[in-house]
Protein backbone atom coordinates (compact mmCIF):
# COMPACT_ATOMS: atom_id res chain seq x y z
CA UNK A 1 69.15 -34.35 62.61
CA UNK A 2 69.49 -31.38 65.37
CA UNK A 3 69.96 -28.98 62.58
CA UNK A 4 66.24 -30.22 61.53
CA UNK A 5 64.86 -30.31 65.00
CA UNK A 6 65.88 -26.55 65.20
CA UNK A 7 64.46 -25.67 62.39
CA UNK A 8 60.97 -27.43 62.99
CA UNK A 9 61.14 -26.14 66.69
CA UNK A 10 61.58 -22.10 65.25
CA UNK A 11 58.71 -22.76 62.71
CA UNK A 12 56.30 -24.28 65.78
CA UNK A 13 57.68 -20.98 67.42
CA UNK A 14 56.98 -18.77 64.67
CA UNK A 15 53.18 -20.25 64.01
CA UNK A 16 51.97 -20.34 67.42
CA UNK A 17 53.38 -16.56 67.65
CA UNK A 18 51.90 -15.21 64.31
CA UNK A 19 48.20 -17.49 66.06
CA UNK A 20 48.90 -15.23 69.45
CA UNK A 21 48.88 -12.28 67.31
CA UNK A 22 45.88 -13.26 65.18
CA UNK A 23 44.29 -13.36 68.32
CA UNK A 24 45.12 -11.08 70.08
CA UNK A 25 43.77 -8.78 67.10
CA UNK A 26 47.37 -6.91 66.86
CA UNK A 27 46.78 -6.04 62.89
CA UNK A 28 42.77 -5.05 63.98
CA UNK A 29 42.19 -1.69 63.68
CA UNK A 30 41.95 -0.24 67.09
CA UNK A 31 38.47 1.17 66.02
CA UNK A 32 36.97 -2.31 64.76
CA UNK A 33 38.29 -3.40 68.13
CA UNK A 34 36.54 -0.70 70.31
CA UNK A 35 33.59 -2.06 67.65
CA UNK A 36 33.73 -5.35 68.70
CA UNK A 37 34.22 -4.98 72.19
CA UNK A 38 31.38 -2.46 72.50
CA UNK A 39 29.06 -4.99 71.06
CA UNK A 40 29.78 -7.96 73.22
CA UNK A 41 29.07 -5.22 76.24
CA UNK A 42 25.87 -4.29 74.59
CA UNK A 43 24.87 -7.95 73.67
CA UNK A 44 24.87 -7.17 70.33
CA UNK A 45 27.48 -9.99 68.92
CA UNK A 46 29.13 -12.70 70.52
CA UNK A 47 32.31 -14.67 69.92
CA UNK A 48 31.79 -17.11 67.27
CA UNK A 49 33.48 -20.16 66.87
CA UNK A 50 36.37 -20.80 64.72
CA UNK A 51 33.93 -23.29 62.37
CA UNK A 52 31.22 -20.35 62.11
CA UNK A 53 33.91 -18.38 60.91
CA UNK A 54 35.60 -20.36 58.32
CA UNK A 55 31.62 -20.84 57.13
CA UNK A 56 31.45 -17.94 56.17
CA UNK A 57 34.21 -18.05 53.87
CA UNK A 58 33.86 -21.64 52.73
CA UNK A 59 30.02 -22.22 51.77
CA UNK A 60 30.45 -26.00 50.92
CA UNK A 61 32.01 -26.51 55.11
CA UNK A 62 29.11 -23.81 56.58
CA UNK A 63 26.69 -26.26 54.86
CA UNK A 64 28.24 -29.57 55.77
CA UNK A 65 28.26 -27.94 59.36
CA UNK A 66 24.79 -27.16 59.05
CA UNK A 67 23.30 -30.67 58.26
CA UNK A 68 25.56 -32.34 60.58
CA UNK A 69 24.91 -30.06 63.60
CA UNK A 70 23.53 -32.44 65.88
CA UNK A 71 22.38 -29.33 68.24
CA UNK A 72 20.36 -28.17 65.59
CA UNK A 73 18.74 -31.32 64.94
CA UNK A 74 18.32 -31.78 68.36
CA UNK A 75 16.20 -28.67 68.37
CA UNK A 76 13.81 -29.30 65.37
CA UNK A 77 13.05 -32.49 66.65
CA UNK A 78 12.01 -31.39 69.83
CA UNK A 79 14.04 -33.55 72.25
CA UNK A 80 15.67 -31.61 75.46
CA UNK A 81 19.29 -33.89 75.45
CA UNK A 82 21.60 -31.69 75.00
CA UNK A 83 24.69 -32.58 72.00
CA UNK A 84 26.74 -33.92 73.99
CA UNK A 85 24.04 -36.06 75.86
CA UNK A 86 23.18 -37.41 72.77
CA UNK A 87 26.53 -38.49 71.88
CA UNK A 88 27.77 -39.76 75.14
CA UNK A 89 24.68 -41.95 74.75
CA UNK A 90 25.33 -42.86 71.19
CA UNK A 91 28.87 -43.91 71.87
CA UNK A 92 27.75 -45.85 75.02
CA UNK A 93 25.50 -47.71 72.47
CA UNK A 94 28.17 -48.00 70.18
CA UNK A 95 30.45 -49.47 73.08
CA UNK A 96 27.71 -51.92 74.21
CA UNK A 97 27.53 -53.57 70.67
CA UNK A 98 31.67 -53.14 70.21
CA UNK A 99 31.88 -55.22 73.84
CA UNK A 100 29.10 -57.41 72.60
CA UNK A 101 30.24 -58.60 69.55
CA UNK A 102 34.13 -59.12 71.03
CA UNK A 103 32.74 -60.68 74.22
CA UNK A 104 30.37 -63.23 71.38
CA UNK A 105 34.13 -63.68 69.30
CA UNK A 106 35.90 -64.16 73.18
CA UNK A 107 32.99 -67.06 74.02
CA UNK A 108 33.81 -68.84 70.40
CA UNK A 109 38.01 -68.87 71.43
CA UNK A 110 37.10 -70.60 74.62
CA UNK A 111 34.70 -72.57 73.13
CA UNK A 112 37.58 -74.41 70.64
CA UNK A 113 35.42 -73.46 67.51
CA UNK A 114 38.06 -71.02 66.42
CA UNK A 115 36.88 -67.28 65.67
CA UNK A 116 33.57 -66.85 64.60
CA UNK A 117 33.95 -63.57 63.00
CA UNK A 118 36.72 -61.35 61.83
CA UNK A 119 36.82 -58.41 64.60
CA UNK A 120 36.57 -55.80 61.91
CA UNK A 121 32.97 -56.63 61.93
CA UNK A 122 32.40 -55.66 65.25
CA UNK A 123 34.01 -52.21 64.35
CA UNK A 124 31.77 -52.37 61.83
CA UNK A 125 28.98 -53.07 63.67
CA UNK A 126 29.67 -49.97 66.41
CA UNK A 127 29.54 -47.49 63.33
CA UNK A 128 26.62 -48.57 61.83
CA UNK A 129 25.34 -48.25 65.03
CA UNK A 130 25.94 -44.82 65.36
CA UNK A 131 25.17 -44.32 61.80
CA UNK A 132 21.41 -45.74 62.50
CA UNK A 133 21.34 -43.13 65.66
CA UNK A 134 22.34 -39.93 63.47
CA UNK A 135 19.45 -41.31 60.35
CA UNK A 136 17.44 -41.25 63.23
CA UNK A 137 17.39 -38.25 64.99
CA UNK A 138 17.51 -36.75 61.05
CA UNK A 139 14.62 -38.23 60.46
CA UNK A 140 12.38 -37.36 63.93
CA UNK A 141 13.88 -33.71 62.70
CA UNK A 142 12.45 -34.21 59.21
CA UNK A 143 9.11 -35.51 60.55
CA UNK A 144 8.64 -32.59 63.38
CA UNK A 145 9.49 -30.40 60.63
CA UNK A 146 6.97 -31.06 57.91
CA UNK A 147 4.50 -31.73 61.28
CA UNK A 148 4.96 -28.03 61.80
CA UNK A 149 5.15 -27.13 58.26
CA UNK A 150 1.39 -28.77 57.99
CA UNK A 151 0.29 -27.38 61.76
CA UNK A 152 0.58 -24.00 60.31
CA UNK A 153 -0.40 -24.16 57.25
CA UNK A 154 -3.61 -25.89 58.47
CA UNK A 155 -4.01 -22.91 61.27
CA UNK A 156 -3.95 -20.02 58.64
CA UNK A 157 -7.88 -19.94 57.35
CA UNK A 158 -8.58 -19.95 61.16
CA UNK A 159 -6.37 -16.83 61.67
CA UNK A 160 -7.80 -15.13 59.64
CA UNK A 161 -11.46 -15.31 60.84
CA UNK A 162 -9.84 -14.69 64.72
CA UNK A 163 -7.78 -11.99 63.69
CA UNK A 164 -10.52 -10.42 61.56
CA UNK A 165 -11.24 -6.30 62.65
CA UNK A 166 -7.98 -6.88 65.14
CA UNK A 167 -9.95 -8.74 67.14
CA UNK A 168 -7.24 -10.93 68.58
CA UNK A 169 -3.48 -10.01 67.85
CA UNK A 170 -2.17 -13.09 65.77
CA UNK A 171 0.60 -14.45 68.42
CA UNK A 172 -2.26 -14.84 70.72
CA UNK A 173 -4.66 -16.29 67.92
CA UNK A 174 -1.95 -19.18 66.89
CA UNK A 175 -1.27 -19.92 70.73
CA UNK A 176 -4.53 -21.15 70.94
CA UNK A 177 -4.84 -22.37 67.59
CA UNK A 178 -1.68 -24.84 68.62
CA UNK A 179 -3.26 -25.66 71.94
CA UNK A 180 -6.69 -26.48 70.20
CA UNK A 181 -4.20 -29.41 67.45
CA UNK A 182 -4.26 -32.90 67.88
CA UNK A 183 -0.49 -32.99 66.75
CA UNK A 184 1.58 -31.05 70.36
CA UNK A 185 4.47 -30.29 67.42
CA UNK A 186 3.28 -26.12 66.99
CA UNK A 187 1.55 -26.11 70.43
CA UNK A 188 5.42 -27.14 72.17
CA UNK A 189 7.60 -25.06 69.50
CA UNK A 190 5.81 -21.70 70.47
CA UNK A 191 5.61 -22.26 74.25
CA UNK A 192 9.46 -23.15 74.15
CA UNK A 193 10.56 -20.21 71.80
CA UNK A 194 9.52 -17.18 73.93
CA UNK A 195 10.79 -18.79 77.13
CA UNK A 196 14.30 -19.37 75.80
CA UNK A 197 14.60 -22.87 76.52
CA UNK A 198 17.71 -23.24 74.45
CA UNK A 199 18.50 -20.76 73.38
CA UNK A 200 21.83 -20.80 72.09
CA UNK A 201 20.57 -23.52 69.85
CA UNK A 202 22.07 -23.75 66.50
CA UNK A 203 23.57 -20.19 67.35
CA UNK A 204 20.34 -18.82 66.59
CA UNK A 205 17.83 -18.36 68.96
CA UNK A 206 19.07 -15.51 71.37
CA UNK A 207 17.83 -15.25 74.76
CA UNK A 208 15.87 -11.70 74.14
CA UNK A 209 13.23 -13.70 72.39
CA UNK A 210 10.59 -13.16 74.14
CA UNK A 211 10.52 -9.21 73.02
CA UNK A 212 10.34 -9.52 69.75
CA UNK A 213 7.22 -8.85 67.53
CA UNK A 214 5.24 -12.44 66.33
CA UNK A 215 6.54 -11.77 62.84
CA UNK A 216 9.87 -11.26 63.93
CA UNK A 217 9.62 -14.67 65.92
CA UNK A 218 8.14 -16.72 63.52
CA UNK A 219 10.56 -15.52 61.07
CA UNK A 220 13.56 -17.14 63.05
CA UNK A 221 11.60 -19.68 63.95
CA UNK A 222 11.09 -20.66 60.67
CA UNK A 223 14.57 -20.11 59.17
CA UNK A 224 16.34 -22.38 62.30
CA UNK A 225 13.50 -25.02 62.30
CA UNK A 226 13.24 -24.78 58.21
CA UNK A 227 9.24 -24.03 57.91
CA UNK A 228 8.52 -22.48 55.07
CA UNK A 229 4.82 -21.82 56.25
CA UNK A 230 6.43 -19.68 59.80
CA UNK A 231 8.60 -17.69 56.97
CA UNK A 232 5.66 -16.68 55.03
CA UNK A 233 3.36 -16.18 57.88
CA UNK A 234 5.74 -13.58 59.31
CA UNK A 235 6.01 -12.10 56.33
CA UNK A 236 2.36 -12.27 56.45
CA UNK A 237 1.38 -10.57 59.38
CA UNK A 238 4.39 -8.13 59.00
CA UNK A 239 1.94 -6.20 55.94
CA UNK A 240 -1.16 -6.42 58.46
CA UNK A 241 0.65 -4.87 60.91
CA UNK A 242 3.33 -2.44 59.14
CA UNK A 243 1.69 -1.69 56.18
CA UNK A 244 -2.17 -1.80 57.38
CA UNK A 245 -3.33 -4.22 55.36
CA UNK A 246 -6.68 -6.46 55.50
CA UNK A 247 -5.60 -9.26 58.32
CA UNK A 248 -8.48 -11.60 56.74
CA UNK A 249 -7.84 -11.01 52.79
CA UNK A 250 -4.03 -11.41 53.38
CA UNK A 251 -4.32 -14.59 55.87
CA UNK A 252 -6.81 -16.04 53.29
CA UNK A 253 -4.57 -15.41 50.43
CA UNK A 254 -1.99 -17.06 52.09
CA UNK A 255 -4.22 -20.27 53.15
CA UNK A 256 -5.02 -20.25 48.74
CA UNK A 257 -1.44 -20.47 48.03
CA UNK A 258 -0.45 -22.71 50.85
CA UNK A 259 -3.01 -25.29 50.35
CA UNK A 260 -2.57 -25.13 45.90
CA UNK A 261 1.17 -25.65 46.93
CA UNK A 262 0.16 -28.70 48.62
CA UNK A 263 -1.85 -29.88 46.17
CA UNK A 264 0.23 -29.33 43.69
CA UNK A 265 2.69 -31.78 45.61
CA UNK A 266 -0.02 -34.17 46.40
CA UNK A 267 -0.60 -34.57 42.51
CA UNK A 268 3.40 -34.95 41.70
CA UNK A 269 3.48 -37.70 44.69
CA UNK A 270 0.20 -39.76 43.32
CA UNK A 271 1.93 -39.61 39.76
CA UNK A 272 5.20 -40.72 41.02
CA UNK A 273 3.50 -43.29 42.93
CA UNK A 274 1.28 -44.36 39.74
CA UNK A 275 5.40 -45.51 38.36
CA UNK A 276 5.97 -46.70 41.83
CA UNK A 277 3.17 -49.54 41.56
CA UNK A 278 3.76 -50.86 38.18
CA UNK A 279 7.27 -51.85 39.58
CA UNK A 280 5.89 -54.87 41.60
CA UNK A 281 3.30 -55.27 39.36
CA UNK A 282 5.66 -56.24 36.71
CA UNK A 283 7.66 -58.12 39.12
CA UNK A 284 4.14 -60.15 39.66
CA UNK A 285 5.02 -62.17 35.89
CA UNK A 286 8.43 -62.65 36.37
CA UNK A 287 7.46 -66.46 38.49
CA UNK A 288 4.10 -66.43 35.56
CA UNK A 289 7.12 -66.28 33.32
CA UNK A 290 9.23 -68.94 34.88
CA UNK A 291 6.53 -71.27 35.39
CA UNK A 292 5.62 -71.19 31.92
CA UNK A 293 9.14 -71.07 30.40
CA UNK A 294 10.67 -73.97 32.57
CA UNK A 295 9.24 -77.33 31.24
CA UNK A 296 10.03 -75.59 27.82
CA UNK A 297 13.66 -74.65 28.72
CA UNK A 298 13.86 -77.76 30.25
CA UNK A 299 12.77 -79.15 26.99
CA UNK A 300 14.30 -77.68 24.76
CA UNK A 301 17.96 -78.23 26.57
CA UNK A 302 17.11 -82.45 26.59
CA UNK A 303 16.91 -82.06 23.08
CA UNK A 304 20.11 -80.61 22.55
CA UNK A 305 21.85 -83.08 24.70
CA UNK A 306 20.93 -85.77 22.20
């Protein structure tokens, strides 16, 4: 037993030493090190966690990362509770129902009616809890999303007539294109994004934000929040404004194929929902069916029992 006790005591030793080393960068090259450092001075790369790194060479984890990063979902839906905020509130939650149910199972003992429930269910009843909490701030992140997707989208054949002869520079022309929506979704995203509000959200909004070209912003913007309509309008007004082209024929053509993309949807969605209604509709004969069919079932089975 000592003999194995040494031997599990050396190999702690020997993995926390070779970890030391790892970190210490003793096998770096001294250049990649003056690299690395240099950057960090400069701003130009920070320290990344261990789970970004073993992202990057496990795709299936950096994904399962990505749609579980409550940070991240805390950003595209627009809420300003931080992660840990939100979880110290979900677990209170959970708690409060845990307590709840025990305290309901505690009130049954002392009542002499013997246990009312087996206390796995209020375990289960605490995760599902925090299960409803996580579908729900996915699903205020799915909404704000296609809420900015459509903002956009619906700004661009405006654009183009404001930005027409470089009349109005485009960031300025979709500020007041999102102040003049109904929906606040665009108006709040842009007002937030040069200011930095969080800006170590996801691990992808750095703080210099605010001097970066519109195309550049929109372009993170859209790849954090996942718009496809901010991807293509940066790519959009990076040609007006690198390549010189026409600000109105290339926000117009973008408006065409924005709007037949959506319509294209719109047609797939009233087709699926054409097979969607004939579901209850058919359900509609099954109690036409039993009505009709029971006096004869009914019947036919006295007949048999003759």
């Amino acid at each position: 037993m000592a003999d194995l006790r040494l031997a599990a005591l050396a190999a702690l030793a020997g993995t926390l030493w070779v970890v030391a080393l790892w970190r210490l960068g003793v096998t770096t090259h001294p250049a990649v090190l003056s690299w690395q450092r240099l950057a960090r001075l400069r701003g130009l790369a920070g320290r990344r966690s261990l789970g970004e790194r073993l992202g990057e060479r496990l795709p299936p984890l950096r994904r399962l990362r990505r749609e579980t990063d409550v940070d991240r979902l805390l950003t595209i839906a627009g809420r300003a509770d931080t992660a840990g905020g939100w979880m110290l509130h979900t677990a209170g939650t959970a708690g409060v129902a845990l307590a709840g149910m025990l305290g309901l199972d505690e009130l049954a003992l002392l009542s002499g009616s013997g246990s009312g429930f087996p206390p796995a269910l209020a375990l289960a009843l605490a995760a599902g809890v925090a299960l409803l909490a996580y579908a729900r701030l996915r699903r205020q992140a799915s909404e704000r999303r296609e809420a900015l997707n459509r903002a956009v989208a619906d700004s661009l054949p405006q654009l183009a007539a404001m930005t027409v002869h470089h009349r109005l520079p485009a960031g300025e022309a979709l500020l007041l294109l999102a102040r003049c929506q109904h929906d606040p979704a665009l108006r709040e995203t842009l007002d937030r994004a040069p200011g930095g509000a969080r800006p170590t959200a996801a691990s992808e909004l750095p703080a210099p934000l605010a001097t970066w070209s519109t195309a550049h912003t929109c372009d993170v913007i859209g790849r954090v929040y996942e718009v496809p309509s901010f991807i293509a309008l940066g790519a959009a007004i990076r040609r007006v404004t690198e390549r010189g082209l026409s600000a109105q024929d290339v926000y117009t053509g973008l408006a065409r194929a924005t709007y037949a993309q959506r319509l294209a949807e719109a047609r797939v969605a009233a087709a699926q929902a054409k097979t969607l209604i004939v579901i209850p509709m058919g359900l509609m004969i099954v109690p036409v069916l039993v009505l009709i069919g029971a006096p004869l079932v009914a019947s036919l089975a006295g007949i048999f029992a003759r």
